[in-house]
PDB file of N, CA and C in Angstrom:
ATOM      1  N   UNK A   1      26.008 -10.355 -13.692  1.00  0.00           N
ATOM      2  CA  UNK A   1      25.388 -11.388 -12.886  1.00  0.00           C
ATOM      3  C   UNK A   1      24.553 -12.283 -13.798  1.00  0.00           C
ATOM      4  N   UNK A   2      24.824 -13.570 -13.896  1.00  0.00           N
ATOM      5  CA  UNK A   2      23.837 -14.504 -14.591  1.00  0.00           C
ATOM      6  C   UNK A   2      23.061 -15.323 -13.611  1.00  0.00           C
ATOM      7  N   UNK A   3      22.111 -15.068 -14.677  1.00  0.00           N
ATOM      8  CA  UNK A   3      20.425 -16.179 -13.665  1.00  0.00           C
ATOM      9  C   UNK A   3      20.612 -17.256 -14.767  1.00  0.00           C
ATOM     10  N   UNK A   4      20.191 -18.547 -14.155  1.00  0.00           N
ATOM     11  CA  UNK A   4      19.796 -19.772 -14.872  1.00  0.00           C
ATOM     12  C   UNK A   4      18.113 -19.118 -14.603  1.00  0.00           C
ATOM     13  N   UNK A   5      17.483 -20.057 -16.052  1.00  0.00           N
ATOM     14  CA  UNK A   5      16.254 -20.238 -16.185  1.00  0.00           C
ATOM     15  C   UNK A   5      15.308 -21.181 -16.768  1.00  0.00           C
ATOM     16  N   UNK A   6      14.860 -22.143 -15.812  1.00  0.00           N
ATOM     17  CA  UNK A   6      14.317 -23.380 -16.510  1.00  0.00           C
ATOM     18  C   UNK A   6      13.093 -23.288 -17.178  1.00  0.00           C
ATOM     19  N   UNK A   7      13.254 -23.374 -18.445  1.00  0.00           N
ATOM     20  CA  UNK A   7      11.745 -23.441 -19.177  1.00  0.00           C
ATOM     21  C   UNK A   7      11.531 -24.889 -19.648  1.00  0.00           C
ATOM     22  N   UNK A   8       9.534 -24.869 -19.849  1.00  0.00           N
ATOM     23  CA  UNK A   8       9.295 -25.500 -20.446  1.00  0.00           C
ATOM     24  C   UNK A   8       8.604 -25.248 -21.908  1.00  0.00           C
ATOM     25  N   UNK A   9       9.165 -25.770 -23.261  1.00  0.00           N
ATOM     26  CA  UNK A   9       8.842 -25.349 -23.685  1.00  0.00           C
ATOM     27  C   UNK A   9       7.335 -26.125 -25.348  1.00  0.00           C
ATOM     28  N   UNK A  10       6.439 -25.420 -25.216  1.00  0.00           N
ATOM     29  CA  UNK A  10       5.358 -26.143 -26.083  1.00  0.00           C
ATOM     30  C   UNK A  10       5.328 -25.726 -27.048  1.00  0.00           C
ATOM     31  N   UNK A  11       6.103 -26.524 -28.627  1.00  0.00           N
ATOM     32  CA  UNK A  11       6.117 -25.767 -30.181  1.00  0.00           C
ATOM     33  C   UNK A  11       4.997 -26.134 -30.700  1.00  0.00           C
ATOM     34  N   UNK A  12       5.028 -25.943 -31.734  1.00  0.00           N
ATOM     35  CA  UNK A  12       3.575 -25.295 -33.175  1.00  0.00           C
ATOM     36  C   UNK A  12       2.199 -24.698 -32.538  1.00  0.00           C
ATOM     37  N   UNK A  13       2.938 -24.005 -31.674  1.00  0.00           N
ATOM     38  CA  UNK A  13       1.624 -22.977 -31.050  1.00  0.00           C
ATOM     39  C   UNK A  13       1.422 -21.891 -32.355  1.00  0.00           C
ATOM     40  N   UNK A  14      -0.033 -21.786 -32.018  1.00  0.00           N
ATOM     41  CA  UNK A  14       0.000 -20.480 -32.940  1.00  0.00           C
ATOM     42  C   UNK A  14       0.391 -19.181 -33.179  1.00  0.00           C
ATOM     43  N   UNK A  15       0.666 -19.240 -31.558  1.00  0.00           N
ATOM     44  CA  UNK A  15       1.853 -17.692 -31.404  1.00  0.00           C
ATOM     45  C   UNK A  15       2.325 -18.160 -30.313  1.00  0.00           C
ATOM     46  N   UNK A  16       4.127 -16.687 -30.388  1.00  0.00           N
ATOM     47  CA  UNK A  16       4.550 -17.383 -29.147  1.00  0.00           C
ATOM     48  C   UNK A  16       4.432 -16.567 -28.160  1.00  0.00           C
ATOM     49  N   UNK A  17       4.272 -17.260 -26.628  1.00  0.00           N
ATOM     50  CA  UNK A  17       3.779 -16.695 -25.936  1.00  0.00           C
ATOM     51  C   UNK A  17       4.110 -16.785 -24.653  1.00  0.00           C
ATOM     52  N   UNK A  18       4.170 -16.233 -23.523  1.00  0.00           N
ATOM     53  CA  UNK A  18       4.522 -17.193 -22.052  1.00  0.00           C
ATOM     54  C   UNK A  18       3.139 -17.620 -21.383  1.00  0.00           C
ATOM     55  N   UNK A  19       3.256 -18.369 -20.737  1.00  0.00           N
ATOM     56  CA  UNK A  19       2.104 -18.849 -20.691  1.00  0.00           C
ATOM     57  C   UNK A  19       1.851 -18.704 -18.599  1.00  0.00           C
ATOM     58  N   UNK A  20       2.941 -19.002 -18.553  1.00  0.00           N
ATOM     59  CA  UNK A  20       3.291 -18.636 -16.608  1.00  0.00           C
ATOM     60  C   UNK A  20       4.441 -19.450 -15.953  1.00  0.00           C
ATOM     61  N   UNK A  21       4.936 -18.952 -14.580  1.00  0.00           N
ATOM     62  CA  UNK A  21       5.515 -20.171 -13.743  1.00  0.00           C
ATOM     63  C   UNK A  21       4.558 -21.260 -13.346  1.00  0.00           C
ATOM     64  N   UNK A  22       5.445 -22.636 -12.905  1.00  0.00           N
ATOM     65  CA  UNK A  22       4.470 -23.397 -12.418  1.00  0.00           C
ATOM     66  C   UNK A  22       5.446 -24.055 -12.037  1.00  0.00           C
ATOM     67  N   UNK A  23       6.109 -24.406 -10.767  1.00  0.00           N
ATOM     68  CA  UNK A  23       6.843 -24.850  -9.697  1.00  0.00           C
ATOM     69  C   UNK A  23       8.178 -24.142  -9.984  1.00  0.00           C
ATOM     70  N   UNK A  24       8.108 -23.059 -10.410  1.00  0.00           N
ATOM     71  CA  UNK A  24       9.657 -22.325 -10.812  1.00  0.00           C
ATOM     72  C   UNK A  24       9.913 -22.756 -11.568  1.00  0.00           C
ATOM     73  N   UNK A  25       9.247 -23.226 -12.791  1.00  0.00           N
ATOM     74  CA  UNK A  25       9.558 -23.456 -14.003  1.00  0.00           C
ATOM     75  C   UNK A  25       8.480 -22.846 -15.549  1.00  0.00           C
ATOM     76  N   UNK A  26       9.439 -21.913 -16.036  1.00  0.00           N
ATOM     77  CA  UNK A  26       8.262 -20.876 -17.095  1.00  0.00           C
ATOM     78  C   UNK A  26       7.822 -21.448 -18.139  1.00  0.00           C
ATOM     79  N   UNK A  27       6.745 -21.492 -18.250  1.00  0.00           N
ATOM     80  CA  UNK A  27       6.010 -21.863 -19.600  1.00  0.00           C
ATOM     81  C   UNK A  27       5.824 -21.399 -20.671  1.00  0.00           C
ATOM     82  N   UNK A  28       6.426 -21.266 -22.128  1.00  0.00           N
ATOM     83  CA  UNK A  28       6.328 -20.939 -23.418  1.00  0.00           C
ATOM     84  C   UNK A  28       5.873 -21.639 -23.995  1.00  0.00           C
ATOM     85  N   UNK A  29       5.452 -21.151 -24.664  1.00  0.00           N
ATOM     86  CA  UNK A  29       4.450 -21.694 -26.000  1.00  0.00           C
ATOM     87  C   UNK A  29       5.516 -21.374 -27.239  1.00  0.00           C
ATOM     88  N   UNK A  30       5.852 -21.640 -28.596  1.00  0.00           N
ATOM     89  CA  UNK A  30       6.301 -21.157 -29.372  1.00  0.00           C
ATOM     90  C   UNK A  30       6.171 -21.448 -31.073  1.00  0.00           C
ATOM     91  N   UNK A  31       5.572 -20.685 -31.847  1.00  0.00           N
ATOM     92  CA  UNK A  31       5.352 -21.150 -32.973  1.00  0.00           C
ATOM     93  C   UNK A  31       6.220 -22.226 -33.501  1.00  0.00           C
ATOM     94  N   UNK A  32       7.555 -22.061 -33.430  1.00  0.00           N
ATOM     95  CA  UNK A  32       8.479 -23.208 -34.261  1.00  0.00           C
ATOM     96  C   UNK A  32       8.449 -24.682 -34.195  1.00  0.00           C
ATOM     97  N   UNK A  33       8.409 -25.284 -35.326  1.00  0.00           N
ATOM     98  CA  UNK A  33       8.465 -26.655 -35.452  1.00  0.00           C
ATOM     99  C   UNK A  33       9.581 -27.378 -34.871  1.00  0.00           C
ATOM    100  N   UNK A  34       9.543 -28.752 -34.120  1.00  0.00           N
ATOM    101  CA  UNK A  34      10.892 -29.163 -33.371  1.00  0.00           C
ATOM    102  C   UNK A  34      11.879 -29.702 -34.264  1.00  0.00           C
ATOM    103  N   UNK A  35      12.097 -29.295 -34.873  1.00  0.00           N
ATOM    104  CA  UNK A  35      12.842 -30.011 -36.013  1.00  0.00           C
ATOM    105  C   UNK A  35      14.248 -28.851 -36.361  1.00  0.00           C
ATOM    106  N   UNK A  36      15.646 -29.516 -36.229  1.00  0.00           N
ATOM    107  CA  UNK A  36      16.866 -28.560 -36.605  1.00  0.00           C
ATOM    108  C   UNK A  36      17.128 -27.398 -35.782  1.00  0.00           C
ATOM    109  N   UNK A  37      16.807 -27.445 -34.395  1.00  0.00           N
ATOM    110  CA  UNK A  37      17.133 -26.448 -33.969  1.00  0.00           C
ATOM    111  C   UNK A  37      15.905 -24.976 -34.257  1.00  0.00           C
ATOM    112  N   UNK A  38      14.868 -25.112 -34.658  1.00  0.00           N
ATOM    113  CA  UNK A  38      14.222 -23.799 -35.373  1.00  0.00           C
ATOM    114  C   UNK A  38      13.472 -23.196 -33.778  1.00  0.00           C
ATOM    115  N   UNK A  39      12.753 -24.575 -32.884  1.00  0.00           N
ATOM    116  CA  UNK A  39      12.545 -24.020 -31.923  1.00  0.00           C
ATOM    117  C   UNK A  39      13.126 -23.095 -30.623  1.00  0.00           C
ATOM    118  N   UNK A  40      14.712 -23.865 -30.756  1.00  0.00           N
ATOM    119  CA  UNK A  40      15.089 -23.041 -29.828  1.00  0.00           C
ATOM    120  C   UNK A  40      16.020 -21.766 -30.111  1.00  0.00           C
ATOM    121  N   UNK A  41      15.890 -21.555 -31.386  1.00  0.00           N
ATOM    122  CA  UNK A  41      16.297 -20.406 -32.280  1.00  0.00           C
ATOM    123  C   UNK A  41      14.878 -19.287 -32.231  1.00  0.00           C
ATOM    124  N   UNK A  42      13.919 -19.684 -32.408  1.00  0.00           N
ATOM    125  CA  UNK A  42      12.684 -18.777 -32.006  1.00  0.00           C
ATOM    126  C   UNK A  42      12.810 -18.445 -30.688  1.00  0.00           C
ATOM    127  N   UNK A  43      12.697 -19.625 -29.692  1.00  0.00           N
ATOM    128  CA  UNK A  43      12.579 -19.193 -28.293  1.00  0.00           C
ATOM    129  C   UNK A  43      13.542 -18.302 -27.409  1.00  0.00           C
ATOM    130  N   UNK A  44      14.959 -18.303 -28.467  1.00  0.00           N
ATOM    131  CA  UNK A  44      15.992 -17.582 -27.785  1.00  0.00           C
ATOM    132  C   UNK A  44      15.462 -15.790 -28.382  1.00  0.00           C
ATOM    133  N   UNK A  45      14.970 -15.670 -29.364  1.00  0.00           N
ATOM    134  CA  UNK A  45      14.711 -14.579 -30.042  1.00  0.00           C
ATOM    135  C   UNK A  45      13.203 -14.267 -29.499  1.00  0.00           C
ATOM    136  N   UNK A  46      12.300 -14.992 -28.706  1.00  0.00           N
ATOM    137  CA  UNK A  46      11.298 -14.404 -28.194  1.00  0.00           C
ATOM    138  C   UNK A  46      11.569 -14.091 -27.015  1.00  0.00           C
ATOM    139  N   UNK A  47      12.576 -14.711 -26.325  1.00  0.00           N
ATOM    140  CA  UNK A  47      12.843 -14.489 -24.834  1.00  0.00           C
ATOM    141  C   UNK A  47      13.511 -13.276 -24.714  1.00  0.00           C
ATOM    142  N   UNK A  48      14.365 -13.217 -25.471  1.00  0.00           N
ATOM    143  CA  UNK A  48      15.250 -11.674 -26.122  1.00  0.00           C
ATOM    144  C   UNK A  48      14.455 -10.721 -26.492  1.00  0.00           C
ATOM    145  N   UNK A  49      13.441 -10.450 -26.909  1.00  0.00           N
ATOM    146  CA  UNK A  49      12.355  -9.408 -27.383  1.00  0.00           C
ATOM    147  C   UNK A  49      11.836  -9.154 -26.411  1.00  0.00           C
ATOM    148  N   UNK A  50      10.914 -10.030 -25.352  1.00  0.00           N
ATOM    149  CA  UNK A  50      10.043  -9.596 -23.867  1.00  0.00           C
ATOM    150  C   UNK A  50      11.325  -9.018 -23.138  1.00  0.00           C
ATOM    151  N   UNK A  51      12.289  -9.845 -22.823  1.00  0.00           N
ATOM    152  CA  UNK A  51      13.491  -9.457 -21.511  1.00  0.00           C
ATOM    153  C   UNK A  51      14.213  -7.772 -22.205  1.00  0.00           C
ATOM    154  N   UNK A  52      14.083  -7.554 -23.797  1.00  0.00           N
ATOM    155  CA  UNK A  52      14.610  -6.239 -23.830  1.00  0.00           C
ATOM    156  C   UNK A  52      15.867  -6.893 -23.847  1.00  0.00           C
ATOM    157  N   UNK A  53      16.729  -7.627 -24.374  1.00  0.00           N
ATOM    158  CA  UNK A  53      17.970  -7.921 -24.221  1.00  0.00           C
ATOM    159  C   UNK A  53      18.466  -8.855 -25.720  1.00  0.00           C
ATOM    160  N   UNK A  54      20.081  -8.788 -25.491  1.00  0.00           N
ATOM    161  CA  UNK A  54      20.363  -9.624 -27.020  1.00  0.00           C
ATOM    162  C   UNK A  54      20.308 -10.611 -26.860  1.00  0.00           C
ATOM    163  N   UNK A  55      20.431 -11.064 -28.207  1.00  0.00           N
ATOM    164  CA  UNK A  55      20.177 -12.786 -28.531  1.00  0.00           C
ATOM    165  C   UNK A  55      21.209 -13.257 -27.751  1.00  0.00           C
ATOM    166  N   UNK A  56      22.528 -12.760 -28.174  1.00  0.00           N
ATOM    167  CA  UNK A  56      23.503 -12.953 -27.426  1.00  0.00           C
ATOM    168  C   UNK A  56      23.476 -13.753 -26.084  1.00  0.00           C
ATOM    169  N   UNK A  57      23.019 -12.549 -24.968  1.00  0.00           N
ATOM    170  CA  UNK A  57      22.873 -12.945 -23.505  1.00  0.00           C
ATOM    171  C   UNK A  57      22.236 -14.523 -23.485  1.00  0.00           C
ATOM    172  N   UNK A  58      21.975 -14.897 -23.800  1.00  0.00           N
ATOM    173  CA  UNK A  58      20.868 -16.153 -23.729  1.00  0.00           C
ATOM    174  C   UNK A  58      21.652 -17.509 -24.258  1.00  0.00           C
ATOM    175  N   UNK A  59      22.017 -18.442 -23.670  1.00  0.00           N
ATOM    176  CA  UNK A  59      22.664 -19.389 -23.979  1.00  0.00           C
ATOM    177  C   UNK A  59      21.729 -20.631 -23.315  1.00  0.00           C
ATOM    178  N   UNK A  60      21.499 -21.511 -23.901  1.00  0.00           N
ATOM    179  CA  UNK A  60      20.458 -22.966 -23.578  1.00  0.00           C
ATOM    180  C   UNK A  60      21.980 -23.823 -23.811  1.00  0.00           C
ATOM    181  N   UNK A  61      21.646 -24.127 -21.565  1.00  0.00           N
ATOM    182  CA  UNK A  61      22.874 -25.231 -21.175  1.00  0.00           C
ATOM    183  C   UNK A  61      22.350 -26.521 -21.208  1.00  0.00           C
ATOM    184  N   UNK A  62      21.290 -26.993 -21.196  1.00  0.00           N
ATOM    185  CA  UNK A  62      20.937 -27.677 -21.246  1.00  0.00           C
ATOM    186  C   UNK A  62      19.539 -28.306 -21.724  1.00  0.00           C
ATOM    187  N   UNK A  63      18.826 -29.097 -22.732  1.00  0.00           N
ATOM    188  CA  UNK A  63      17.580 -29.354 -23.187  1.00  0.00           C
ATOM    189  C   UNK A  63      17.619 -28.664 -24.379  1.00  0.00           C
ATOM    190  N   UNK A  64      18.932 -29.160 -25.797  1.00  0.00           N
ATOM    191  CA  UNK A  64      18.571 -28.973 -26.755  1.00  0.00           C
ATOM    192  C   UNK A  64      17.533 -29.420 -27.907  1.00  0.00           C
ATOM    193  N   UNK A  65      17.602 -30.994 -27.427  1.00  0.00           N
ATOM    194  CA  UNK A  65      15.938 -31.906 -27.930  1.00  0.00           C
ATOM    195  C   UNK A  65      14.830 -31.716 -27.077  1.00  0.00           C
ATOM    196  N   UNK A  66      14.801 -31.282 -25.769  1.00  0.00           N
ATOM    197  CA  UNK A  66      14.124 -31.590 -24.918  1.00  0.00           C
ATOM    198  C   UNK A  66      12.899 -30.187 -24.955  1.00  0.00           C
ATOM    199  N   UNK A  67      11.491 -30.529 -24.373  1.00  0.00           N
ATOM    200  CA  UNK A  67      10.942 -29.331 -24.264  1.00  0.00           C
ATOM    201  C   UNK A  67      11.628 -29.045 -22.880  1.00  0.00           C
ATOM    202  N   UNK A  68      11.795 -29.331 -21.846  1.00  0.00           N
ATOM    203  CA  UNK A  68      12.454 -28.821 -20.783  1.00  0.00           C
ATOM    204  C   UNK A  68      13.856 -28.222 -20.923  1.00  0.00           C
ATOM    205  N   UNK A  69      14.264 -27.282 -20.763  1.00  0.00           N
ATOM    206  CA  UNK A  69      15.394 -26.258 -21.136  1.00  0.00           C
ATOM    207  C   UNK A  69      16.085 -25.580 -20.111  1.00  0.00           C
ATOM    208  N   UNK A  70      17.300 -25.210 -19.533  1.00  0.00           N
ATOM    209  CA  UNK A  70      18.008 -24.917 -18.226  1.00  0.00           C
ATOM    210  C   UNK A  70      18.652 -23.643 -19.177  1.00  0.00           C
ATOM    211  N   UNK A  71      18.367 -22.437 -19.484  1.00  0.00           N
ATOM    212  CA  UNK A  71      18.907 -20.916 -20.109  1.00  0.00           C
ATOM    213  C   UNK A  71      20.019 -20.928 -19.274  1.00  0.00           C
ATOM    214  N   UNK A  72      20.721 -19.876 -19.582  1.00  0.00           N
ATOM    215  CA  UNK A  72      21.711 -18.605 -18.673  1.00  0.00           C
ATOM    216  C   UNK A  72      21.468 -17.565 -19.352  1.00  0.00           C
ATOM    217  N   UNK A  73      21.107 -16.634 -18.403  1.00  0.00           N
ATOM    218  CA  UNK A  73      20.604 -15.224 -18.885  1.00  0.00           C
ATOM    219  C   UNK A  73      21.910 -14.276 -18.876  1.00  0.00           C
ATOM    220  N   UNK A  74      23.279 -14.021 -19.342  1.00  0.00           N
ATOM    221  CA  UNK A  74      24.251 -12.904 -19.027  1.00  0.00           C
ATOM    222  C   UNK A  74      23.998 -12.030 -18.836  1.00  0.00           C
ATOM    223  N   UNK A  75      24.869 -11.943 -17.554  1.00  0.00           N
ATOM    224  CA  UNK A  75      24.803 -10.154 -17.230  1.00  0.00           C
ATOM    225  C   UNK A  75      22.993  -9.507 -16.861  1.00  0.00           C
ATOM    226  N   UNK A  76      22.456 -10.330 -16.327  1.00  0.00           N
ATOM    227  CA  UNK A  76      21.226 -10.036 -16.175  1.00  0.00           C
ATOM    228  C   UNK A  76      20.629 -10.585 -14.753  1.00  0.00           C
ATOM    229  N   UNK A  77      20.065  -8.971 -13.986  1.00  0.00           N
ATOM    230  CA  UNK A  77      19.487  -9.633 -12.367  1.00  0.00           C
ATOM    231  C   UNK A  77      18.645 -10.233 -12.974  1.00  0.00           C
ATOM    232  N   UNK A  78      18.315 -11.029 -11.280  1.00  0.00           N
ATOM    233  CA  UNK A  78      16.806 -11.560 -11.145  1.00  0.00           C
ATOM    234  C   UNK A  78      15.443 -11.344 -11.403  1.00  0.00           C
ATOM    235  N   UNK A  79      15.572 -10.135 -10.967  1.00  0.00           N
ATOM    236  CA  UNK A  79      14.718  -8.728 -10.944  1.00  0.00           C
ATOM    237  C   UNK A  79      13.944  -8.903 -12.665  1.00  0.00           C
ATOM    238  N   UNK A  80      15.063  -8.941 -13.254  1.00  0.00           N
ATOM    239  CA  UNK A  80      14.532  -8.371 -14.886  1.00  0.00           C
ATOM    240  C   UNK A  80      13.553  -9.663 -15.458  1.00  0.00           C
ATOM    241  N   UNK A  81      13.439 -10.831 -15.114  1.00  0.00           N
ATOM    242  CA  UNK A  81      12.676 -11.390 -15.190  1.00  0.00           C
ATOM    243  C   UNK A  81      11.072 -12.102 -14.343  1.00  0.00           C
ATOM    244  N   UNK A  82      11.694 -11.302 -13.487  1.00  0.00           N
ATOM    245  CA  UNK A  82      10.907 -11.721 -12.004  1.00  0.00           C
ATOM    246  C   UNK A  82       9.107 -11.485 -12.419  1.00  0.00           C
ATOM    247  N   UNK A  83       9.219 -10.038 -13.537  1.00  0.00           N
ATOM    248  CA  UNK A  83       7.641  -9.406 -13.553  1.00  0.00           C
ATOM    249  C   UNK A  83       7.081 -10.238 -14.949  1.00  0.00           C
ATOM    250  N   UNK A  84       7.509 -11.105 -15.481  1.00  0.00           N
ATOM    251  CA  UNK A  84       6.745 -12.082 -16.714  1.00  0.00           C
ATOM    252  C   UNK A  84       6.052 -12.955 -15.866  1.00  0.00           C
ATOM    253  N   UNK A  85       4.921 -13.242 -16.372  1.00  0.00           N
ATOM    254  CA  UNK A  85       3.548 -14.008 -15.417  1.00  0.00           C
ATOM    255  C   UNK A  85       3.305 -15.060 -16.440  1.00  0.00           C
TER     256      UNK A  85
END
């Protein structure tokens, strides 16, 4: 089962972090600079570390320049993300 998941996302934080929902849309923070892809190469590998899941599962369909980002989570309920605040 795949969930879409819209983030927003804020780079050269000093760590990365979630920060919360806020109209059904999750807030990250993430050390990486926006430049070449590095941010959403961190953010796929921090989202993968909290969710317990591979890099793999995680594909960004949409908002590769953008801080706003539309995920697909593979093979993953609702549930498994539901408890990040």
């Amino acid at each position: 089962m795949d969930q879409i998941l819209n983030i927003k996302v804020t780079p050269n934080a000093s760590q990365n972090q979630i920060v919360g929902w806020f109209e059904g849309v999750l807030a990250v923070r993430i050390k990486g600079v926006p430049e070449k892809g590095k941010v959403n190469e961190e953010l796929i590998a921090f989202l993968a570390k909290e969710l317990k899941i591979a890099k793999s599962q995680i594909e960004i369909l949409k908002g590769h320049t953008s801080r706003y980002k539309k995920l697909v989570l593979k093979g993953l309920a609702k549930e498994a993300f539901a408890h990040i605040s």
